[in-house]
N, C-alpha and C. Protein backbone atom coordinates (compact mmCIF):
# COMPACT_ATOMS: atom_id res chain seq x y z
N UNK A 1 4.18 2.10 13.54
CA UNK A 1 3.63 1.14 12.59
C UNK A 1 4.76 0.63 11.71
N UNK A 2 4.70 -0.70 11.36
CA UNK A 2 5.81 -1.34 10.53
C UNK A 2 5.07 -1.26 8.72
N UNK A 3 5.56 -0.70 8.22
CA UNK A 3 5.71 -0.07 6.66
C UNK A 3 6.19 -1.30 5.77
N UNK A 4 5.73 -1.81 5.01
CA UNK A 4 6.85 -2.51 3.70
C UNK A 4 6.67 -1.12 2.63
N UNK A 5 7.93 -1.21 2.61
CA UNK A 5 7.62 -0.42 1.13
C UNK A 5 8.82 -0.84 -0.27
N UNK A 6 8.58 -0.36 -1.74
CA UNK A 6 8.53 -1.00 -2.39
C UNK A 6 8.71 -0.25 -4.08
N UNK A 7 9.97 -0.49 -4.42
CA UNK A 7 9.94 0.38 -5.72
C UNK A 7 10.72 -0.19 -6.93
N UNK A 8 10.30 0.20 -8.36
CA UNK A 8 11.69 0.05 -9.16
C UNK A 8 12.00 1.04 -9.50
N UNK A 9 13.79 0.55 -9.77
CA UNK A 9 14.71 1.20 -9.66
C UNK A 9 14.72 2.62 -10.19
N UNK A 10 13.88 3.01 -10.99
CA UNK A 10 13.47 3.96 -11.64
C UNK A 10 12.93 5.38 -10.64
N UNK A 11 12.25 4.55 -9.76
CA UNK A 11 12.05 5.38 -8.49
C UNK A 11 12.62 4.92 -7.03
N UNK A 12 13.57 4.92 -6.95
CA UNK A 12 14.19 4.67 -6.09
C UNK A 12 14.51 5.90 -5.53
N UNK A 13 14.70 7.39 -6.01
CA UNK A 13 14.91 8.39 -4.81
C UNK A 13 13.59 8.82 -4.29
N UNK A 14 12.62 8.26 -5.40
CA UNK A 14 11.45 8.66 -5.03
C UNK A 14 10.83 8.14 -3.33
N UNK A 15 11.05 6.60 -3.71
CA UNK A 15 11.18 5.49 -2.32
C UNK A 15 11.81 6.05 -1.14
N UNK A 16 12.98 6.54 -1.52
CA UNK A 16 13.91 6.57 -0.27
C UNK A 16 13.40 8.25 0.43
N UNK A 17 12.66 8.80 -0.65
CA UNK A 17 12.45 10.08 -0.11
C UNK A 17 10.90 9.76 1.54
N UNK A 18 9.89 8.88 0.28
CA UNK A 18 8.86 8.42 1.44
C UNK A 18 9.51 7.62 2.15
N UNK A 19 10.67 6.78 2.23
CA UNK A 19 10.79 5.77 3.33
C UNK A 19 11.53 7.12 4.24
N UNK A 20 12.29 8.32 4.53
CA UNK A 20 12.89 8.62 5.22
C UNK A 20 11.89 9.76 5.77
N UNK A 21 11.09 10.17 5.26
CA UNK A 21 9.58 10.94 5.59
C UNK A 21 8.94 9.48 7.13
N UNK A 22 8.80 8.54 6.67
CA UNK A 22 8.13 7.70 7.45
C UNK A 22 8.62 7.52 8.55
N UNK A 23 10.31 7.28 8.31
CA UNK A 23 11.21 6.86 9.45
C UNK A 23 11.38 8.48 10.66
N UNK A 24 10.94 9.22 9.92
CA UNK A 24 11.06 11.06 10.65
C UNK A 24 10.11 10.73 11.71
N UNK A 25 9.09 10.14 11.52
CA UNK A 25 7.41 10.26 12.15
C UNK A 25 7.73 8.83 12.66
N UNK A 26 8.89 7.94 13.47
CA UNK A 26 8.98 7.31 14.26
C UNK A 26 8.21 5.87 13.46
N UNK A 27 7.95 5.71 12.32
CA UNK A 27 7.55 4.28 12.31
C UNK A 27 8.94 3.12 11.56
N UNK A 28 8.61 2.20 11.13
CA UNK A 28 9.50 1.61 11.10
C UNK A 28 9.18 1.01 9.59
N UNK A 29 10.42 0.66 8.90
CA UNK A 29 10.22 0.63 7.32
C UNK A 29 10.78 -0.09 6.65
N UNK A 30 10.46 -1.09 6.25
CA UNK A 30 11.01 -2.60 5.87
C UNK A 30 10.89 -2.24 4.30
N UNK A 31 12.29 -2.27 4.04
CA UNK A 31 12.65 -1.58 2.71
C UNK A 31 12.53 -3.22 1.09
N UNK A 32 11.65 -3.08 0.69
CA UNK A 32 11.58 -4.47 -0.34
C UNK A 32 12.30 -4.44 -1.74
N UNK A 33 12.70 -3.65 -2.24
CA UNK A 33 13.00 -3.11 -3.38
C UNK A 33 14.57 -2.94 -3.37
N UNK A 34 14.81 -2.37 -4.53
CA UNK A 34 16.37 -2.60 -4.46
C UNK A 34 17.34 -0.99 -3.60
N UNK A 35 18.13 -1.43 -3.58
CA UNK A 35 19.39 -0.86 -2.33
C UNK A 35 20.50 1.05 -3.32
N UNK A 36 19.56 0.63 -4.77
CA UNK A 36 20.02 1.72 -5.49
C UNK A 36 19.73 2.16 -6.54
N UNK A 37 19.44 2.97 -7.21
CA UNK A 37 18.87 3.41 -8.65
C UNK A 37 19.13 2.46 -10.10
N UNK A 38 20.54 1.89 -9.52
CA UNK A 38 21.01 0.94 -10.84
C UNK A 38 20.53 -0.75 -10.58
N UNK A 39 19.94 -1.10 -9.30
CA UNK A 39 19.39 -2.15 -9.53
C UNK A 39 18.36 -2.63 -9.87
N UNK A 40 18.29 -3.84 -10.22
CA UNK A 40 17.31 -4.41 -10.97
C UNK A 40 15.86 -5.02 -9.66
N UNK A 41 15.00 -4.58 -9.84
CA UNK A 41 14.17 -4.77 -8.75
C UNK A 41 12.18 -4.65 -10.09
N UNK A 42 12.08 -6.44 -9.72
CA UNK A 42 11.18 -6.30 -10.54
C UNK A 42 9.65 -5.87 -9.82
N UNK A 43 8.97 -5.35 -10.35
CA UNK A 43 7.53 -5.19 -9.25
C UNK A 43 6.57 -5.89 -9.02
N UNK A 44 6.56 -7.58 -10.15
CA UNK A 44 5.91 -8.54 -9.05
C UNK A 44 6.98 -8.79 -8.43
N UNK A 45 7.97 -8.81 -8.38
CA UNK A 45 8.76 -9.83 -7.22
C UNK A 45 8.70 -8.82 -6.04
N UNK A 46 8.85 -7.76 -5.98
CA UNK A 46 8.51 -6.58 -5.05
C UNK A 46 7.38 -6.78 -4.28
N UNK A 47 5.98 -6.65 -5.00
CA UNK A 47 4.73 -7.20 -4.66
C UNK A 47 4.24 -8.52 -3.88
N UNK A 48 5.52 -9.51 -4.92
CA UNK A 48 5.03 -10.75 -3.85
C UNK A 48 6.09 -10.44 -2.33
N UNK A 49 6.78 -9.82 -2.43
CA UNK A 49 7.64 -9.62 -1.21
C UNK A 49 6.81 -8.97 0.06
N UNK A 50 6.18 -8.14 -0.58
CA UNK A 50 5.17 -6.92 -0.36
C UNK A 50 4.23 -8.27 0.79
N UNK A 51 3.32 -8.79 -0.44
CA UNK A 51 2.35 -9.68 0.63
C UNK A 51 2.90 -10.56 1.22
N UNK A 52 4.58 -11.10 1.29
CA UNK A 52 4.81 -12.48 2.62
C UNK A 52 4.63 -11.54 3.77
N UNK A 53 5.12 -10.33 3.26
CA UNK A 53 5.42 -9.52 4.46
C UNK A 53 4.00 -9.12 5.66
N UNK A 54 3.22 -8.54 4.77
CA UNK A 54 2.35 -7.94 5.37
C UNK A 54 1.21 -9.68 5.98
N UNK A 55 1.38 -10.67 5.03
CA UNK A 55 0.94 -11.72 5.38
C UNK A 55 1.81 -12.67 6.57
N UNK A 56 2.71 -12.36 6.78
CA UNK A 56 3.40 -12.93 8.11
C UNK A 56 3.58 -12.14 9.05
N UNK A 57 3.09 -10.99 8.70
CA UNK A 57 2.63 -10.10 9.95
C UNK A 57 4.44 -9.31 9.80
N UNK A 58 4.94 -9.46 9.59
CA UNK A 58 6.22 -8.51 9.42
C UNK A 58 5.76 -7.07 9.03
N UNK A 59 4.86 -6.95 8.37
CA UNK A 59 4.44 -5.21 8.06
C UNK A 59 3.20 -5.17 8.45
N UNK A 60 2.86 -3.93 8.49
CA UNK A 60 0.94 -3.55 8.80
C UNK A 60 0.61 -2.98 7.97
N UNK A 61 1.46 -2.37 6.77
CA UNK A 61 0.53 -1.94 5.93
C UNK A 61 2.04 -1.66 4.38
N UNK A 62 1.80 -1.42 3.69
CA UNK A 62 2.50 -1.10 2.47
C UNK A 62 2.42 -0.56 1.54
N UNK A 63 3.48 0.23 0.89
CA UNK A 63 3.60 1.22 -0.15
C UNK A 63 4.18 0.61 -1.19
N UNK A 64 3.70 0.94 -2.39
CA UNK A 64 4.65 0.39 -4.10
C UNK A 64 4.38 1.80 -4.60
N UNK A 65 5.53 1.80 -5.50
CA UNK A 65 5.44 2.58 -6.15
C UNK A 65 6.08 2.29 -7.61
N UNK A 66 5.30 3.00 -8.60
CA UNK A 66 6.03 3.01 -10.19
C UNK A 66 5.72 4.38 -10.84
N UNK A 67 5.74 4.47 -12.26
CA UNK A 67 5.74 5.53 -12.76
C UNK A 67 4.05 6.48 -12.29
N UNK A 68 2.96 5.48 -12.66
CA UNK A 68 1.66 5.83 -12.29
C UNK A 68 1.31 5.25 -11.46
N UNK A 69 1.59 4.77 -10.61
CA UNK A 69 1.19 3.69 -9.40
C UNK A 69 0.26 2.72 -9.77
N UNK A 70 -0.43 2.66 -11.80
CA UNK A 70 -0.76 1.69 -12.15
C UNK A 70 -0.47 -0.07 -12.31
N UNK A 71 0.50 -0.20 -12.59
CA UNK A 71 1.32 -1.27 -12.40
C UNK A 71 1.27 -2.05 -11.60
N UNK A 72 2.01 -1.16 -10.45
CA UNK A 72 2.00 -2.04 -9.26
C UNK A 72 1.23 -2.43 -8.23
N UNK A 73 0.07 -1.31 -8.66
CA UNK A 73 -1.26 -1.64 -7.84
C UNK A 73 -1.96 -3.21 -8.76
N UNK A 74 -1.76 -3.25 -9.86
CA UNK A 74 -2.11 -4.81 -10.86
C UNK A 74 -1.29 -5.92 -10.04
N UNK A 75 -0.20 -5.77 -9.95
CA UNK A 75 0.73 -6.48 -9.78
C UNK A 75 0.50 -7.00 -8.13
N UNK A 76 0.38 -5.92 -7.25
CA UNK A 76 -0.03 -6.11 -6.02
C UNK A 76 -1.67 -6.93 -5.37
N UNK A 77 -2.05 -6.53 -5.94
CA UNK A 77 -3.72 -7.06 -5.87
C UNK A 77 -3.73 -8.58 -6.70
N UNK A 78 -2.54 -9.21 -7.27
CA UNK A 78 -2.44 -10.47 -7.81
C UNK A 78 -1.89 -11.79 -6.57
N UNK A 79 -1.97 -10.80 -5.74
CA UNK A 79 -1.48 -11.61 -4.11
C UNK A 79 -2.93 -11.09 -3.57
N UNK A 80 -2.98 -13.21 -2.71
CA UNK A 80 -3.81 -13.38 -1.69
C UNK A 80 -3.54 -12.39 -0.23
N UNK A 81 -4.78 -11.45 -0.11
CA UNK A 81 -4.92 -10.66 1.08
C UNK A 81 -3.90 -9.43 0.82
N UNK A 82 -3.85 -9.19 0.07
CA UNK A 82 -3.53 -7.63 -0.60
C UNK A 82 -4.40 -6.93 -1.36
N UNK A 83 -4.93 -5.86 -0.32
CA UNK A 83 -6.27 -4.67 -0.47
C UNK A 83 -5.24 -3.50 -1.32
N UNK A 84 -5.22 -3.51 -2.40
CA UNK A 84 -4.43 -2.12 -3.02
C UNK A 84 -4.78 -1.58 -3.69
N UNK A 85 -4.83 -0.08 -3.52
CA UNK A 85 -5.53 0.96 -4.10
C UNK A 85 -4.43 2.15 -4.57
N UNK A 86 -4.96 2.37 -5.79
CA UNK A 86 -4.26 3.20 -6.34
C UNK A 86 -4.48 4.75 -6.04
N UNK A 87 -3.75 5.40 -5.22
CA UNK A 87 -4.04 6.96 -4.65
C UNK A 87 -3.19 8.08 -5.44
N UNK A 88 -4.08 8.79 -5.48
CA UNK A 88 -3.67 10.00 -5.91
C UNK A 88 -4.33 11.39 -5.45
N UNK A 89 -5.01 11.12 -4.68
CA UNK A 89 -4.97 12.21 -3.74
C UNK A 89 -5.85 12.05 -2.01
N UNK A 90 -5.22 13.23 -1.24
CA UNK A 90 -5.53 12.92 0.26
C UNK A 90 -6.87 12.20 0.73
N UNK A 91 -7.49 12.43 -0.08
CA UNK A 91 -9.24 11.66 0.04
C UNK A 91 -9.62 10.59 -0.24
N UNK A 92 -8.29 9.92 -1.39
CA UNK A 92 -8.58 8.73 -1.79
C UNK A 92 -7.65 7.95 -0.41
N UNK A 93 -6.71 8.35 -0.47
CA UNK A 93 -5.81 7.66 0.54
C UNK A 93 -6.61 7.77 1.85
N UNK A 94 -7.44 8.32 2.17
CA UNK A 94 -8.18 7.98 3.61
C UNK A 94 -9.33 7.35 3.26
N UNK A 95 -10.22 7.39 2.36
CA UNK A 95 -11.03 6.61 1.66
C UNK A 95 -10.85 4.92 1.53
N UNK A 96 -9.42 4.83 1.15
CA UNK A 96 -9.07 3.74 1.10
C UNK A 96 -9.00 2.56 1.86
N UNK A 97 -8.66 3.63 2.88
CA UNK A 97 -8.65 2.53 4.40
C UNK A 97 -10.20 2.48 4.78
N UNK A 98 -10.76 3.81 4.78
CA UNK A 98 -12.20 3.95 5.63
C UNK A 98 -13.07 2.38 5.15
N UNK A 99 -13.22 3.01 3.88
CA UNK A 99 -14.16 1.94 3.28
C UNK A 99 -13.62 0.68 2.54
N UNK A 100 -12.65 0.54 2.45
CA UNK A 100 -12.17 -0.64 1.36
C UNK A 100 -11.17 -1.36 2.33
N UNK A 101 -10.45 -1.04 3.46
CA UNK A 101 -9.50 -1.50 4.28
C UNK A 101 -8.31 -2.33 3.83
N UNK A 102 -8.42 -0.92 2.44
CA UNK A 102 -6.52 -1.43 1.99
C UNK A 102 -5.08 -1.77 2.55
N UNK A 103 -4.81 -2.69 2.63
CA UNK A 103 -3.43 -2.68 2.93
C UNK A 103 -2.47 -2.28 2.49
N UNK A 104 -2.37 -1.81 1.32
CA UNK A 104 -1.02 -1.17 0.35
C UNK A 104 -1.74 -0.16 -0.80
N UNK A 105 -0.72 0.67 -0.56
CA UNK A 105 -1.05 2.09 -1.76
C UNK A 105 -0.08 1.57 -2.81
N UNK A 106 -0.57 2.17 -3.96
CA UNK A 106 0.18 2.06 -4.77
C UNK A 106 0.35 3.50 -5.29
N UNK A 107 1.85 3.95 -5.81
CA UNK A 107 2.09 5.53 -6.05
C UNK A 107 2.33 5.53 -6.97
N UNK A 108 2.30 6.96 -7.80
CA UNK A 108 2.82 6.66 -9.22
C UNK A 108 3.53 7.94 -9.01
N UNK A 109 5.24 8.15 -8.91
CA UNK A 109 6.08 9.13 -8.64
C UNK A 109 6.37 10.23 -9.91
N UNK A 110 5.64 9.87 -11.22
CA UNK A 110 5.30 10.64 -12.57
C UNK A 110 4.19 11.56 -11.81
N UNK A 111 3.21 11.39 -11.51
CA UNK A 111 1.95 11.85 -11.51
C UNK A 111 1.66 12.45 -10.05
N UNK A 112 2.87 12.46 -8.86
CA UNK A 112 2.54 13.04 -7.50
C UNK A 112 3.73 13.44 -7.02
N UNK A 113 3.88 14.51 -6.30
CA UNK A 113 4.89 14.88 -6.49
C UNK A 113 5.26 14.16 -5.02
N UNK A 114 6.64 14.62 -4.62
CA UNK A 114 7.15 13.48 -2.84
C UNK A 114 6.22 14.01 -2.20
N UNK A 115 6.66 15.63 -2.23
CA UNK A 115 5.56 15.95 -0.73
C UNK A 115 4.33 15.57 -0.54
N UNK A 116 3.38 15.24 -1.80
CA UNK A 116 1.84 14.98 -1.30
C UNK A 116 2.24 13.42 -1.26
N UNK A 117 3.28 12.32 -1.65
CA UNK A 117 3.17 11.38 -1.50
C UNK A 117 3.54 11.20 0.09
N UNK A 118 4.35 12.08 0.23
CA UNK A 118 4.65 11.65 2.30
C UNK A 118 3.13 12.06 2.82
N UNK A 119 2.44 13.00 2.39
CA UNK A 119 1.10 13.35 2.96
C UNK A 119 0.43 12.45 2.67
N UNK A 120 0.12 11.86 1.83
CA UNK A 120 -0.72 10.68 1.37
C UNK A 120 -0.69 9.43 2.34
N UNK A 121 0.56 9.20 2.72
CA UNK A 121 1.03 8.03 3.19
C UNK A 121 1.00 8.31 4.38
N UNK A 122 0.85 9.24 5.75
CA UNK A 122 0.75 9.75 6.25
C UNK A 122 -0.79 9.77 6.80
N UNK A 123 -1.78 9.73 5.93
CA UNK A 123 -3.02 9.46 5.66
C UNK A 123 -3.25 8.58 5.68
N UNK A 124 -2.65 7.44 4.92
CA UNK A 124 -2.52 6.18 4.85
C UNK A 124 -2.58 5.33 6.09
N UNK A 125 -1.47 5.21 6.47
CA UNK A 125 -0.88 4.93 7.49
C UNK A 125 -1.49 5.04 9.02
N UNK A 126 -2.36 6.18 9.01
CA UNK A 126 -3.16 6.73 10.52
C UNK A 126 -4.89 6.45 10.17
N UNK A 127 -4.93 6.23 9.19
CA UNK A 127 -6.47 6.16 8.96
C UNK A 127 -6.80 4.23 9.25
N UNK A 128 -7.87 4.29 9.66
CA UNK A 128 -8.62 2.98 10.39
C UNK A 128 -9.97 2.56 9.32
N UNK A 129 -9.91 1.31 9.06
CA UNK A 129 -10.93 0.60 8.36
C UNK A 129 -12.57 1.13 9.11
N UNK A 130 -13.79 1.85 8.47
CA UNK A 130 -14.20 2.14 8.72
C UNK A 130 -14.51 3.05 9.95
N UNK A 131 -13.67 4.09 9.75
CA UNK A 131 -13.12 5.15 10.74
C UNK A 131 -13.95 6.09 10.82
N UNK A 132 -14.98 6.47 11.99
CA UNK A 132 -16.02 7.51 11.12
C UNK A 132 -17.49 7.47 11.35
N UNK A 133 -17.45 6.15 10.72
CA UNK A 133 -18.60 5.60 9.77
C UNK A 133 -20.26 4.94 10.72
N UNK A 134 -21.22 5.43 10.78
CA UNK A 134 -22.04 5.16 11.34
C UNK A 134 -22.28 3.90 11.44
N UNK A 135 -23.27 3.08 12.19
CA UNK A 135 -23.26 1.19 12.81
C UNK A 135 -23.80 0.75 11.45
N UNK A 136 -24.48 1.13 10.71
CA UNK A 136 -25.13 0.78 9.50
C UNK A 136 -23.99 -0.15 8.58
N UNK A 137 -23.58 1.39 8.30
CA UNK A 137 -22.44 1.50 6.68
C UNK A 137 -21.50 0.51 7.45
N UNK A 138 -21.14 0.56 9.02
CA UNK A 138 -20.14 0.05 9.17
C UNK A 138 -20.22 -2.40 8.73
N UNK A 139 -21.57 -2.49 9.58
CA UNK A 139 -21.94 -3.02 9.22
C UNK A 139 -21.99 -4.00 7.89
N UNK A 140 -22.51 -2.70 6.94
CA UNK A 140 -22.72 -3.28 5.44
C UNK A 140 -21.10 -3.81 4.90
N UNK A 141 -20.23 -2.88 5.47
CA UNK A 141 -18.96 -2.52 4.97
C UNK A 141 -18.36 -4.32 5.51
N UNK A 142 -18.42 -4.39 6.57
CA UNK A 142 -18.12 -5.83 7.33
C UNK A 142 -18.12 -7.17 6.51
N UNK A 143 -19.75 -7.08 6.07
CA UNK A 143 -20.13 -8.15 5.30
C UNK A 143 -19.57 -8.31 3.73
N UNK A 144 -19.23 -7.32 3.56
CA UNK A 144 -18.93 -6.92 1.88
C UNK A 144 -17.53 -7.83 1.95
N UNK A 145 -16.62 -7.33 3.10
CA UNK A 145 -14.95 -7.77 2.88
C UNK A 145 -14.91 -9.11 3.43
N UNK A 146 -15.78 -9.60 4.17
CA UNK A 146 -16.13 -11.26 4.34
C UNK A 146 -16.50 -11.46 3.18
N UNK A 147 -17.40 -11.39 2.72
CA UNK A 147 -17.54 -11.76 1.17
C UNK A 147 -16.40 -11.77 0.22
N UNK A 148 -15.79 -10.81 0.61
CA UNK A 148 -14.29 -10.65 -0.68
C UNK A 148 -13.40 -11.88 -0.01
N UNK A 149 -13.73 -11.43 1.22
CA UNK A 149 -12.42 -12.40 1.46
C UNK A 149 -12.71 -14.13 1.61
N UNK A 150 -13.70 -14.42 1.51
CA UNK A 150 -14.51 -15.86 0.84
C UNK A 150 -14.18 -16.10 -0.30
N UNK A 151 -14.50 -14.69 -1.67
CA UNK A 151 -14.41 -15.47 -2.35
C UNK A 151 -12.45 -15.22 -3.29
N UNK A 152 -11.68 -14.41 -2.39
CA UNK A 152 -10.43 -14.88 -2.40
C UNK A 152 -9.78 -15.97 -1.97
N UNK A 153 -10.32 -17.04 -1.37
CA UNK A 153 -9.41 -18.09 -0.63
C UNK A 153 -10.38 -19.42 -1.65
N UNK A 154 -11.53 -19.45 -2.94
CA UNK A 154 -11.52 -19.74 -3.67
C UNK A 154 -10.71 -19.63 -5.00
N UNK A 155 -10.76 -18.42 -4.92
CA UNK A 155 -9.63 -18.09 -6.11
C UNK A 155 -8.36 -18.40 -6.09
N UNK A 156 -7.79 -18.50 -4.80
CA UNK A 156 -6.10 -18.88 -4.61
C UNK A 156 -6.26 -19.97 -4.14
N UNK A 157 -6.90 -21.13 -4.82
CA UNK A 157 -6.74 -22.30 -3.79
C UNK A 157 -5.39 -22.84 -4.44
């Protein structure tokens, strides 16, 4: 799977720790953020990097990260066709995809430590939009993100 992922500089070993966790497990990791701890790497410009990517099909799915993964999950979800959810633990991160069919996590490297963030992402990453889920829910679930996604291409006109 092709990864964007995505940090400031603040967490940048944090980044490089999940981007080299990802690259271990054979996927591939399109690095958006800056190249070292001392650069300047802002997190909308990250974010909007985040959605050309995953919107031109260059990534399948994406990671941000900041202090609480609050931020950049705001910042991320301010782009057309970016599903981002803020995780903080293994249930939400499969949750995320099951029912909401997020495209990007957002991490907060204060509040999780690497290892559950490579597990998280890991989760992330292998879990399927309504994965699971009986014809019903799956169903209901269908119509809900047509609906979102209707009334996103009003909102960004």
């Amino acid at each position: 799977m092709r990864i964007a992922i995505g940090a400031n500089p603040a967490r940048y070993h944090y980044k490089e720790g999940i981007k080299e966790f990802l690259e271990s497990k054979g996927h591939s990791v399109i690095d958006l953020s800056c190249t070292d701890g001392n650069s300047t790497a802002w997190v909308i410009k990250v974010c909007k990097n985040m959605a050309e990517a995953i919107g031109n099909n260059h990534a399948d799915r994406g990671i941000v990260i900041c202090g609480t993964g609050m931020g950049v999950s705001i910042a991320a979800n301010k782009n057309k066709g970016i599903r981002c959810a803020m995780v903080e633990s293994y249930w939400a991160a499969m949750q995320s995809c099951i029912v909401n069919d997020a495209n990007v996590m957002a991490l907060g490297a204060v509040i999780t430590s690497l290892k559950m963030a490579c597990a998280m992402a890991e989760i992330f990453i292998t879990t399927e939009f309504l994965q699971g889920l009986d014809p019903k829910r799956k169903d209901k679930l269908r119509n809900e993100l047509r609906i979102l996604s209707e009334h996103e291409d009003c909102v960004f006109k």
